[in-house]
N, C-alpha and C. Protein backbone atom coordinates (compact mmCIF):
# COMPACT_ATOMS: atom_id res chain seq x y z
N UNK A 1 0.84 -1.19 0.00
CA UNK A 1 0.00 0.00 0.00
C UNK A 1 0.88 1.25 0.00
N UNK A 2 0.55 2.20 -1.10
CA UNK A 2 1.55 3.50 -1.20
C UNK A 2 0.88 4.58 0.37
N UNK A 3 1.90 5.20 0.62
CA UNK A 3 0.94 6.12 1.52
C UNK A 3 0.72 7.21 0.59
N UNK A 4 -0.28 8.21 1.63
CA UNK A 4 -1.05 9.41 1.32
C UNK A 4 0.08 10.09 1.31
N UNK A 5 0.88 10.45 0.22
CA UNK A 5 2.61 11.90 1.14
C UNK A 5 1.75 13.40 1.49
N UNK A 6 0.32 13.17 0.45
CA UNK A 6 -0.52 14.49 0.72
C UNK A 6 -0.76 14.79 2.17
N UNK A 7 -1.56 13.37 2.74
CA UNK A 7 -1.52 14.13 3.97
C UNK A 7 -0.25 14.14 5.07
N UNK A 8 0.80 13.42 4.47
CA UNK A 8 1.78 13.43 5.34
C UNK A 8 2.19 15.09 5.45
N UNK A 9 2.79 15.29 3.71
CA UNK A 9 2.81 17.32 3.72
C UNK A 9 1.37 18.19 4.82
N UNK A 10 0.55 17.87 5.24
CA UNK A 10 -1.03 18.20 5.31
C UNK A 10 -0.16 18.44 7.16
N UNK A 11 0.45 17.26 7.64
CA UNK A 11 0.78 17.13 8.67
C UNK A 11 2.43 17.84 9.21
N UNK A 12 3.23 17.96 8.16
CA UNK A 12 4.61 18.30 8.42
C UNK A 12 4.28 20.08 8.28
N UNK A 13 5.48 20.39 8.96
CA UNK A 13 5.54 21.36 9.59
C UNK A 13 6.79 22.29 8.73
N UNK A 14 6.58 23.62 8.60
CA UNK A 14 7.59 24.56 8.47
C UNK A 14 8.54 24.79 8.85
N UNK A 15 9.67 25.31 7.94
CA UNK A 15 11.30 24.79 8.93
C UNK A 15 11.72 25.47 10.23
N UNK A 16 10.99 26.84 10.69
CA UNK A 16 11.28 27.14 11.93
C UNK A 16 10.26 26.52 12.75
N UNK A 17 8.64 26.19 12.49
CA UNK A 17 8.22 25.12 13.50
C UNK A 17 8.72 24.00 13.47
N UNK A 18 8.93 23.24 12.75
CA UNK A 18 9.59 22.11 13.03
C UNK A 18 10.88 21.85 13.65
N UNK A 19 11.98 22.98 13.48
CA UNK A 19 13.15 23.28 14.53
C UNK A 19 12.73 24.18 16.05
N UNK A 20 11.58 24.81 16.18
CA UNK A 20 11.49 24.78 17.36
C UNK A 20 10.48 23.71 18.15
N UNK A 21 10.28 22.39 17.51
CA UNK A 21 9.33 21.54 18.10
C UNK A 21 10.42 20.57 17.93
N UNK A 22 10.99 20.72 17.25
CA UNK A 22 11.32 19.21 17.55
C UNK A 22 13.36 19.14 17.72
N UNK A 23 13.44 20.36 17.81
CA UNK A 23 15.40 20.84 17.86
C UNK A 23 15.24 21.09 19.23
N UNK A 24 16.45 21.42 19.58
CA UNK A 24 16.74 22.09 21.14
C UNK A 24 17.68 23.38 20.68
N UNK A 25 17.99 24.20 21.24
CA UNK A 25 18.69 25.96 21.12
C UNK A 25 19.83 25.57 20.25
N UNK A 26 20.49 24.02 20.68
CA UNK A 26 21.71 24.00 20.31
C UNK A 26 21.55 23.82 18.83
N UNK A 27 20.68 22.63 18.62
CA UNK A 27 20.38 22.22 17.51
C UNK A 27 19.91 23.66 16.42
N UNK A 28 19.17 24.35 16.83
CA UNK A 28 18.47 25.46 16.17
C UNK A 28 19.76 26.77 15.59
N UNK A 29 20.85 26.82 16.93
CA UNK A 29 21.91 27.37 16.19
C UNK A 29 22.94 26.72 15.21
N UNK A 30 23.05 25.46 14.92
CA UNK A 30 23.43 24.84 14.34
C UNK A 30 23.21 24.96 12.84
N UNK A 31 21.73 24.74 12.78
CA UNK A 31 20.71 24.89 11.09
C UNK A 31 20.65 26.45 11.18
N UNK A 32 20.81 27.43 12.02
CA UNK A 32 21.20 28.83 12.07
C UNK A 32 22.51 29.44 10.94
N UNK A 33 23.35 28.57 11.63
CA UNK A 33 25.45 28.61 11.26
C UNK A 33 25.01 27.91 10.11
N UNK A 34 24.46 27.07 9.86
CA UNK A 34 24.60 26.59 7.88
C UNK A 34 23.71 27.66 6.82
N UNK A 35 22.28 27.90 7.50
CA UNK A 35 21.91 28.75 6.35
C UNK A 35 22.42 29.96 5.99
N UNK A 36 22.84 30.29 6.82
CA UNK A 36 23.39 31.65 6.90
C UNK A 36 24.91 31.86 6.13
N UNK A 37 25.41 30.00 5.41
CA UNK A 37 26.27 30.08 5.20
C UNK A 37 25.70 29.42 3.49
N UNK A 38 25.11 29.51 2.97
CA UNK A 38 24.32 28.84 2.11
C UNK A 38 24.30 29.82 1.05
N UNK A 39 24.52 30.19 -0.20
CA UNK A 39 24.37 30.96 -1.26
C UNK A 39 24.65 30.59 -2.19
N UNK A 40 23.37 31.13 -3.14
CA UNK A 40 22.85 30.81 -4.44
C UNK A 40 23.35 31.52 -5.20
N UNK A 41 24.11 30.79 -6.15
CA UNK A 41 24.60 32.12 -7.52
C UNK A 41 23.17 32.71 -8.29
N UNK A 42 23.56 34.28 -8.96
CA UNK A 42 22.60 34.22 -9.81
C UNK A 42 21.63 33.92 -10.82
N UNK A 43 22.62 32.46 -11.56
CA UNK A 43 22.40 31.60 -11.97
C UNK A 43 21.38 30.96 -11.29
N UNK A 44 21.98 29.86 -10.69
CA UNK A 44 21.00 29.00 -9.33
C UNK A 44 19.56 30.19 -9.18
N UNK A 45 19.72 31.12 -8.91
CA UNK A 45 18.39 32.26 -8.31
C UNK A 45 17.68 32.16 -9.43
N UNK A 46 18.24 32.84 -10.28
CA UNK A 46 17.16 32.65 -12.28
C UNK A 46 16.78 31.72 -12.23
N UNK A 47 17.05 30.55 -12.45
CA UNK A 47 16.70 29.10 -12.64
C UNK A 47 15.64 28.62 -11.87
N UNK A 48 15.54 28.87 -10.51
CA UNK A 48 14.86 28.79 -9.10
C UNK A 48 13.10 29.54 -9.83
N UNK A 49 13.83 30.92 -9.88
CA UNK A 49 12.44 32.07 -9.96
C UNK A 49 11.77 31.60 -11.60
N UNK A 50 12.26 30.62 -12.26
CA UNK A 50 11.89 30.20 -13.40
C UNK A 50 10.99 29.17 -13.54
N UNK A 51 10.73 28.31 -12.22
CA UNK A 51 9.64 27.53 -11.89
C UNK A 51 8.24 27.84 -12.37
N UNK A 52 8.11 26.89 -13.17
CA UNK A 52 6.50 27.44 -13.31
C UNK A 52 5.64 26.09 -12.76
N UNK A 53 5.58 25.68 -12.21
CA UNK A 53 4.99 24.66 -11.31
C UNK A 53 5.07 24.49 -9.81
N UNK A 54 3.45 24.13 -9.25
CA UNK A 54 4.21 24.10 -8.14
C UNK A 54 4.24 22.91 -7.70
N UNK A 55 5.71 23.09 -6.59
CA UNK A 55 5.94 21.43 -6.63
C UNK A 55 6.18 21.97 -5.12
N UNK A 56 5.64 20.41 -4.21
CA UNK A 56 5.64 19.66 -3.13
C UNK A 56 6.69 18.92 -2.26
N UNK A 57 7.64 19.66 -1.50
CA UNK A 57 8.83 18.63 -1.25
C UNK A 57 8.19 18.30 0.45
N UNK A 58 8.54 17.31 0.48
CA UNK A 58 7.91 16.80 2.29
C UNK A 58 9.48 16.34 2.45
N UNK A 59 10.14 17.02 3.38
CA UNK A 59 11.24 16.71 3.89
C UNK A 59 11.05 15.79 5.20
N UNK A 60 11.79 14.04 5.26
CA UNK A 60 11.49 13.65 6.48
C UNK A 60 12.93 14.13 7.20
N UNK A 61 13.41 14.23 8.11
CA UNK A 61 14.70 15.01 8.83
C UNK A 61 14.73 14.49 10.40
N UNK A 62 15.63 15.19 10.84
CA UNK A 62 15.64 15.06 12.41
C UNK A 62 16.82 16.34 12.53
N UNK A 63 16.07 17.14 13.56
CA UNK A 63 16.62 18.53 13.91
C UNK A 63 18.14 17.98 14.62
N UNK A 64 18.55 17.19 14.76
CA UNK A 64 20.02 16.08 15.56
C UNK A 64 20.82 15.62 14.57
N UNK A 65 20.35 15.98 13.28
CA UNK A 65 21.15 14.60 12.38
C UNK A 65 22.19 15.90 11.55
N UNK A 66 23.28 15.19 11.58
CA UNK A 66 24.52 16.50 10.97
C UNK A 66 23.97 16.68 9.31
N UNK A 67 23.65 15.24 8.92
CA UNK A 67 23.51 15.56 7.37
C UNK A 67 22.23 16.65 7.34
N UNK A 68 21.01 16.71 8.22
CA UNK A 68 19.90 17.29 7.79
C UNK A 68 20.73 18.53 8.20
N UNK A 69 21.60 19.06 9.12
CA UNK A 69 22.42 20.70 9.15
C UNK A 69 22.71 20.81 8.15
N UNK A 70 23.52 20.29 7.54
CA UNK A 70 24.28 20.66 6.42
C UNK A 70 23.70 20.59 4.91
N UNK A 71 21.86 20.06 5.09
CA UNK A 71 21.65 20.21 3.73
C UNK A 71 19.76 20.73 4.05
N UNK A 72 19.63 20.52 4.63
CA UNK A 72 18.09 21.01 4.90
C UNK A 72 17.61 22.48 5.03
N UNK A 73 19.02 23.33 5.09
CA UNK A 73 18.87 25.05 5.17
C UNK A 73 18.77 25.07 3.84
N UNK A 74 19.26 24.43 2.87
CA UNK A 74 19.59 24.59 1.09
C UNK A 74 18.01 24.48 0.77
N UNK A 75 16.92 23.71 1.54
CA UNK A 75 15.73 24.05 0.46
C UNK A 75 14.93 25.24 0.87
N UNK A 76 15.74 25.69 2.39
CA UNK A 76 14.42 26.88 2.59
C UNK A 76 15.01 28.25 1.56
N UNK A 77 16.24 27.93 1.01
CA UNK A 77 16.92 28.96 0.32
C UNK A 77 16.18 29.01 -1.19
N UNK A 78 16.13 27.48 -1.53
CA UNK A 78 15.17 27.27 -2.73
C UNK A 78 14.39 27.98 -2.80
N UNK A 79 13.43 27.14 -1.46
CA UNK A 79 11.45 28.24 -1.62
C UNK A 79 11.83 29.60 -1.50
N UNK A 80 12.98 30.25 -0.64
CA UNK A 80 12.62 31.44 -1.30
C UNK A 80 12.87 32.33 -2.12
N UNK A 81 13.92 31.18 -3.42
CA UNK A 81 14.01 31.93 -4.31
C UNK A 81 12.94 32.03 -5.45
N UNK A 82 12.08 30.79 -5.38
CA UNK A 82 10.75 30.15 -6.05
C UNK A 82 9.66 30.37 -4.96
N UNK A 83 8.82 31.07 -5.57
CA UNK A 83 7.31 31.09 -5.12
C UNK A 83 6.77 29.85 -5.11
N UNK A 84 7.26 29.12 -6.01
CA UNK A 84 6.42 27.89 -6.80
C UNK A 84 6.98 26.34 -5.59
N UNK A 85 7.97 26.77 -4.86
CA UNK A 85 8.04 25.10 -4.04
C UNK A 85 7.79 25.65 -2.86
N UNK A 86 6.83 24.41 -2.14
CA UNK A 86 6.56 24.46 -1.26
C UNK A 86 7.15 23.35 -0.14
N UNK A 87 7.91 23.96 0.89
CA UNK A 87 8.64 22.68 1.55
C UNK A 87 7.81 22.76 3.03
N UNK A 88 7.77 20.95 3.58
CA UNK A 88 7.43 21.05 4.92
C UNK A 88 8.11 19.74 5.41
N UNK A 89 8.58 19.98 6.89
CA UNK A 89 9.38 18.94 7.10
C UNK A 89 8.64 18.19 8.07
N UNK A 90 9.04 16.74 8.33
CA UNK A 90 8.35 15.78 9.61
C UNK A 90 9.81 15.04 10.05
N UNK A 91 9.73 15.30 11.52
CA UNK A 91 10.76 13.99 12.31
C UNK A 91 10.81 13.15 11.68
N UNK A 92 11.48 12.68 11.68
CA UNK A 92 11.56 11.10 10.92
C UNK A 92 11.17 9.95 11.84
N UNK A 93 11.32 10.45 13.66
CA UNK A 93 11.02 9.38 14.56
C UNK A 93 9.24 9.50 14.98
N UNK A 94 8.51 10.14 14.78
CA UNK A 94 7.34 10.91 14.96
C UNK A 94 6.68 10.49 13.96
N UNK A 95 7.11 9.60 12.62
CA UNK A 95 6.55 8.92 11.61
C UNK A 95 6.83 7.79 11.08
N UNK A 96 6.74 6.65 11.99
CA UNK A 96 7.06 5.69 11.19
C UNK A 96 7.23 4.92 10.09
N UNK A 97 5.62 4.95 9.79
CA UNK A 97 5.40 4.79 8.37
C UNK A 97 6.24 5.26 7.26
N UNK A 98 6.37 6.62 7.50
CA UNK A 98 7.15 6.98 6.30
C UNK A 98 8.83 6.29 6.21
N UNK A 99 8.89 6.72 7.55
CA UNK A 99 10.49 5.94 7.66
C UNK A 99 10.27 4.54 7.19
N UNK A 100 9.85 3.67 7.29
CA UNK A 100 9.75 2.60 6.62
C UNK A 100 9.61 2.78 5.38
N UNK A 101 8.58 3.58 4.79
CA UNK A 101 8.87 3.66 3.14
C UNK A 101 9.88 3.91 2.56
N UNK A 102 10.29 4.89 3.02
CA UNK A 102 11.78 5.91 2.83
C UNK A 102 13.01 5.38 3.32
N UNK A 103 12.66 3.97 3.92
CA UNK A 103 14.25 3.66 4.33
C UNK A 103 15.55 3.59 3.21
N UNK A 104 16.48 3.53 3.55
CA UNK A 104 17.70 3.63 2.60
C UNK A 104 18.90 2.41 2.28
N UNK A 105 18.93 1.75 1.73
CA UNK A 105 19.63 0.66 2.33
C UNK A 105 19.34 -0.34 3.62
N UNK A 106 18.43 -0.53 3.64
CA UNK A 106 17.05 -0.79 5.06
C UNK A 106 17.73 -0.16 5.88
N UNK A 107 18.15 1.31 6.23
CA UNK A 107 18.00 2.50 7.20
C UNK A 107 17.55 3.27 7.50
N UNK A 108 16.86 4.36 8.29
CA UNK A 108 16.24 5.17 8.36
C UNK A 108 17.01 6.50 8.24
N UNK A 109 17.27 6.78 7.37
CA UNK A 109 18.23 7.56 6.74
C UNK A 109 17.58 8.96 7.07
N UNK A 110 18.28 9.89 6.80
CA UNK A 110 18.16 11.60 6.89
C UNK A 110 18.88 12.28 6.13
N UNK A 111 18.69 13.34 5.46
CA UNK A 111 17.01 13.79 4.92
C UNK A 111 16.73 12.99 4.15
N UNK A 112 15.51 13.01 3.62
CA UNK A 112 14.77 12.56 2.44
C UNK A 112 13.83 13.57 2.19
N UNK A 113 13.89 13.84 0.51
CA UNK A 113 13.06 14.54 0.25
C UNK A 113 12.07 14.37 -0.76
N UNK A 114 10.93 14.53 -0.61
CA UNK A 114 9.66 13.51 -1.39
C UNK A 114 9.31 14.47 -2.33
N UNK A 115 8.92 14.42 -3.53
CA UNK A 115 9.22 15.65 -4.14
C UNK A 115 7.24 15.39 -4.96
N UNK A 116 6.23 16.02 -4.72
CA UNK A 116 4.66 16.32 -5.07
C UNK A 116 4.18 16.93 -5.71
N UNK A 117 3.66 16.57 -6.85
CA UNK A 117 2.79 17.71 -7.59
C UNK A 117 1.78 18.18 -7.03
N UNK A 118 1.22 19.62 -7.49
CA UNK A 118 0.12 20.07 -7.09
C UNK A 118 -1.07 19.60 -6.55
N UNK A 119 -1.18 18.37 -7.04
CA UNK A 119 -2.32 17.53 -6.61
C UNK A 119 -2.02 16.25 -6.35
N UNK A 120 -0.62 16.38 -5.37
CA UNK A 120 -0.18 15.27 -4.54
C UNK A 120 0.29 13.73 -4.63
N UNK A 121 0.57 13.60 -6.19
CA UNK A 121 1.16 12.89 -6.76
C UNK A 121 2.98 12.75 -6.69
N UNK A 122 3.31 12.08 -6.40
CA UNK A 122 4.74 11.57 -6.09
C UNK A 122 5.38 11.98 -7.79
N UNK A 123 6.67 12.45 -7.74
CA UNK A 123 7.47 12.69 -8.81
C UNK A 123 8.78 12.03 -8.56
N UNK A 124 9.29 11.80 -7.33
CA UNK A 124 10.32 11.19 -6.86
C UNK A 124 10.55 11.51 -5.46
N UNK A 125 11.89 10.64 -5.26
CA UNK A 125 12.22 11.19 -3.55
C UNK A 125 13.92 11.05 -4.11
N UNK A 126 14.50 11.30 -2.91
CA UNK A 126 15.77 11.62 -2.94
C UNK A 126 16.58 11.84 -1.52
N UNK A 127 17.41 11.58 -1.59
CA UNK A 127 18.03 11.58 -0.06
C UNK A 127 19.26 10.34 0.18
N UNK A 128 20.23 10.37 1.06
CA UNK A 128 20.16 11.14 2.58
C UNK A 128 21.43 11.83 1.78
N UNK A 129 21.79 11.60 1.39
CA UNK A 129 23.16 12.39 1.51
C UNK A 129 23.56 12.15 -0.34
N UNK A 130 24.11 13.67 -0.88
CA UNK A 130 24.23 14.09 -2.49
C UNK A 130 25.31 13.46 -3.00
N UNK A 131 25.42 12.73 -4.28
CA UNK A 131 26.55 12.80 -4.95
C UNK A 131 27.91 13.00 -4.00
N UNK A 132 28.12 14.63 -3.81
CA UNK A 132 29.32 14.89 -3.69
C UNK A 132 29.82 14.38 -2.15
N UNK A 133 29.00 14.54 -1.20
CA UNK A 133 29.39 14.06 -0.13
C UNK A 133 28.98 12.76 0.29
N UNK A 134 28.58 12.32 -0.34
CA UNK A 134 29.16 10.35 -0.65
C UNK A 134 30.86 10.58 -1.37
N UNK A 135 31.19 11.17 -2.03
CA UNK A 135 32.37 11.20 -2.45
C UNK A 135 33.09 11.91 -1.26
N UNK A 136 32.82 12.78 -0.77
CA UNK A 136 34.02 13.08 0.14
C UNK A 136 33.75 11.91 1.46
N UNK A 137 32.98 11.38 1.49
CA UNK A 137 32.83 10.07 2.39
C UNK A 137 33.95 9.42 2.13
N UNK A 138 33.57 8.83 0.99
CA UNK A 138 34.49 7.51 0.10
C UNK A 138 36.08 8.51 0.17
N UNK A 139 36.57 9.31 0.12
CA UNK A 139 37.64 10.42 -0.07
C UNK A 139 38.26 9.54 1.41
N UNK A 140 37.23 10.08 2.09
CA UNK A 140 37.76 9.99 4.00
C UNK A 140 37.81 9.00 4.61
N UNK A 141 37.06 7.88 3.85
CA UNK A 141 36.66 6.72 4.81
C UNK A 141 37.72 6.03 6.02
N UNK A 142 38.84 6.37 5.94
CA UNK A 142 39.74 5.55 7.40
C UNK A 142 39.98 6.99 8.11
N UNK A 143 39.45 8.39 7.90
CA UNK A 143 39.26 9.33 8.52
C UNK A 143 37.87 9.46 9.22
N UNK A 144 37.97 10.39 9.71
CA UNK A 144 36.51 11.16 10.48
C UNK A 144 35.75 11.32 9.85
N UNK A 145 34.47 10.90 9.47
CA UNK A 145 33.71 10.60 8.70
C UNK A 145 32.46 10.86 9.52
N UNK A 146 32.10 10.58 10.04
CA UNK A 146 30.90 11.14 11.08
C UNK A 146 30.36 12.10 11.24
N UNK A 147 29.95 13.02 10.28
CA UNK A 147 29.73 14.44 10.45
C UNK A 147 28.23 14.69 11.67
N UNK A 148 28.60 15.39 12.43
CA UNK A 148 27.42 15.97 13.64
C UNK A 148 27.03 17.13 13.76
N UNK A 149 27.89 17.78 12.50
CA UNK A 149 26.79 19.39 12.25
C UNK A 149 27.33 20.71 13.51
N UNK A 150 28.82 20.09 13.87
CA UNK A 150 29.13 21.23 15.08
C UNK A 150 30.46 21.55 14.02
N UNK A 151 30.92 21.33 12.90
CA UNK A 151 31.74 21.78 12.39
C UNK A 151 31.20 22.41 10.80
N UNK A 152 30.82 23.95 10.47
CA UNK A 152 30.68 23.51 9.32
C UNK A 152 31.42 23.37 8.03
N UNK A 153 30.45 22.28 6.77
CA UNK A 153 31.31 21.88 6.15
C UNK A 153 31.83 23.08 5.22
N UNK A 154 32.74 22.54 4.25
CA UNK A 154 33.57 23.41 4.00
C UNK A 154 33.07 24.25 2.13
N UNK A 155 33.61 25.57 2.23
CA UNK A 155 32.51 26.40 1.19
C UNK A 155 32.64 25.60 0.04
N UNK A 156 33.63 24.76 -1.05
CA UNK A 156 33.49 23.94 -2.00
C UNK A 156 32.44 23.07 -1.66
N UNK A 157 32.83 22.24 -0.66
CA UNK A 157 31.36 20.84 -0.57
C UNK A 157 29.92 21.68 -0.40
N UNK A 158 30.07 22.75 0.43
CA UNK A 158 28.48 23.11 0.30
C UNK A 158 27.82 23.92 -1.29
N UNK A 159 29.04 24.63 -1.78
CA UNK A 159 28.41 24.97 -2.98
C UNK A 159 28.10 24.03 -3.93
N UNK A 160 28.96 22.44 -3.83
CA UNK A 160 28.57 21.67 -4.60
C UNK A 160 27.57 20.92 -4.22
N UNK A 161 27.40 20.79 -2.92
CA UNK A 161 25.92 20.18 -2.45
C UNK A 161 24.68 20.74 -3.21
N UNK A 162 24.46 22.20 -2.92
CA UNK A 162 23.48 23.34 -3.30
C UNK A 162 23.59 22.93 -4.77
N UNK A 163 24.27 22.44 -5.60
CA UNK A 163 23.85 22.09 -6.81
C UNK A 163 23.66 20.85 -7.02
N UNK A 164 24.19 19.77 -6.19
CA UNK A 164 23.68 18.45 -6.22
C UNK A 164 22.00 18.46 -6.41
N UNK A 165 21.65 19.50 -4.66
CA UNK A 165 20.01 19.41 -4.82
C UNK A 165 19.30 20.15 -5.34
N UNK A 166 19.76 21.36 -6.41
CA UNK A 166 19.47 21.70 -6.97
C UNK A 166 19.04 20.97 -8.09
N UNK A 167 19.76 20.31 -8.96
CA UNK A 167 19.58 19.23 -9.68
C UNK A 167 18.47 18.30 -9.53
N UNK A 168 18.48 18.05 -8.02
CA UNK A 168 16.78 16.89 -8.14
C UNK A 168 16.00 17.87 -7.77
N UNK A 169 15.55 19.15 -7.40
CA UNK A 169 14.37 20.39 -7.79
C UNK A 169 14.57 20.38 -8.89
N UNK A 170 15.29 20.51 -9.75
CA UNK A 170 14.85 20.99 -11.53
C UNK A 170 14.78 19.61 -11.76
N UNK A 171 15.20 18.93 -11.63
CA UNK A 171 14.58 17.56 -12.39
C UNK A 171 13.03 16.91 -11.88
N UNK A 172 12.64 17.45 -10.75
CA UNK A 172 11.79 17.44 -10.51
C UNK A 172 10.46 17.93 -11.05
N UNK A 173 11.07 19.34 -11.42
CA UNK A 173 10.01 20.21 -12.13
C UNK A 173 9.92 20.31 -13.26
N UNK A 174 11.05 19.89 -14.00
CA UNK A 174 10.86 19.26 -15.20
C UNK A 174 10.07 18.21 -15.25
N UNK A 175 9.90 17.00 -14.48
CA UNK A 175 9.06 16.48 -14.72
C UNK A 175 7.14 16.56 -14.68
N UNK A 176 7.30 17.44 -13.66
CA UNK A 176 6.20 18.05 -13.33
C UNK A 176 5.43 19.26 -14.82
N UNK A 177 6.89 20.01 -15.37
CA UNK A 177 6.65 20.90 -16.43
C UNK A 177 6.23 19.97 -17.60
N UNK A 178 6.66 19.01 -17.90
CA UNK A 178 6.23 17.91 -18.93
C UNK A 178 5.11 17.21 -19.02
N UNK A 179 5.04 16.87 -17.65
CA UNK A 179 3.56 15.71 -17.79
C UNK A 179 2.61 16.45 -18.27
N UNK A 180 2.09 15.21 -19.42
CA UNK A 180 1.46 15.51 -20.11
C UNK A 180 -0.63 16.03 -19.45
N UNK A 181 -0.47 15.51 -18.20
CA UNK A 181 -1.42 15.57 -17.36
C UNK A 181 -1.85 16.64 -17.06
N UNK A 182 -0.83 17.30 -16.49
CA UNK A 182 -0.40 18.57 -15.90
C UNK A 182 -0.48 19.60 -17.23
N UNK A 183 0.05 19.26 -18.28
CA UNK A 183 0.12 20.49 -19.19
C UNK A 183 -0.95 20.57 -20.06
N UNK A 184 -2.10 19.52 -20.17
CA UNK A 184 -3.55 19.82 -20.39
C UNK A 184 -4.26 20.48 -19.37
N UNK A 185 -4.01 20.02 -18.30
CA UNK A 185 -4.62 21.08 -17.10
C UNK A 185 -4.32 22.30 -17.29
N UNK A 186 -3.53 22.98 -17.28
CA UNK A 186 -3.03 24.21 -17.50
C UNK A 186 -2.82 24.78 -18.51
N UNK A 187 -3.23 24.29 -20.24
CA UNK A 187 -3.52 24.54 -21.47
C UNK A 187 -1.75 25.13 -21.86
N UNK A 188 -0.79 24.02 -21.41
CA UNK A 188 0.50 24.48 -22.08
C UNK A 188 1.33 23.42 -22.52
């Protein structure tokens, strides 16, 4: 049985309610120190404000987990460079269900991001961790590898992150801009 992700989004929460419900001060300055360190070229911004669909991301996360610091400030930067995405996040321990859908390698991995058309149809998901930092994993592996979000990462890996997930938003909305469903609805 697929779940509802509609009403899961229906139920998840906005990224400062959901970091003050479910983070602690420390945690909250933490996803503080990354967004604040987070920037979109003008490029990335055009591309963003070029959305013509709106699309649905249900982020599952945990306000504790280093990977959701270091990549979960990158979509509130998205929505607000796009009118058109709408993000809401849920604990990941506060939902089982989904964590079971969304597991990763049978793990309950962090983030994941579920990516919805307008009328709550699944386009994909994506997660826990991008391209590039699986590579600087694999880079480090008999090093420190454990990231916990009290160091942040460094301005190359995050600018290449921000385009990792950039990449599954436009591929997203490309798919969303294509279906053929969608573009009779909207006579384009």
């Amino acid at each position: 049985m697929m779940l509802d992700y509609s009403a899961k989004f229906a139920q998840a929460l906005p990224y400062q309610e959901f970091l003050q419900k479910h983070g602690t001060e420390a945690h909250r300055q933490r996803w503080a120190a990354v967004h604040a360190r987070v920037a979109l070229s003008p490029e990335q911004t055009q591309l963003l404000a070029g959305f013509t669909r709106d699309m649905y991301v249900l982020v599952m996360a945990g306000a504790w987990c280093g990977d959701c610091v270091e990549q979960c400030p990158i979509f509130e930067h998205f929505a607000h460079a796009s009118p058109r995405i709408h993000v809401r996040y849920c604990d990941r321990d506060a939902f089982p269900d989904l964590q079971q859908a969304l597991s990763i390698c049978g793990g309950a991995r962090v983030p994941v991001a579920v990516f919805l058309s307008e009328d709550g149809h699944p386009t994909g998901w994506f997660g826990d961790r991008t391209l590039t930092r699986y590579r600087k994993i694999a880079a480090d592996q008999w090093g420190e590898v454990c990231s916990i979000g009290l160091v942040p990462p460094e301005e190359s890996l995050m600018a290449a992150t921000v385009q990792d997930w950039l990449n599954e938003f436009e591929r997203n909305q490309l798919i969303l801009r294509t279906s053929p469903r969608l573009r009779k609805k909207h006579g384009d």
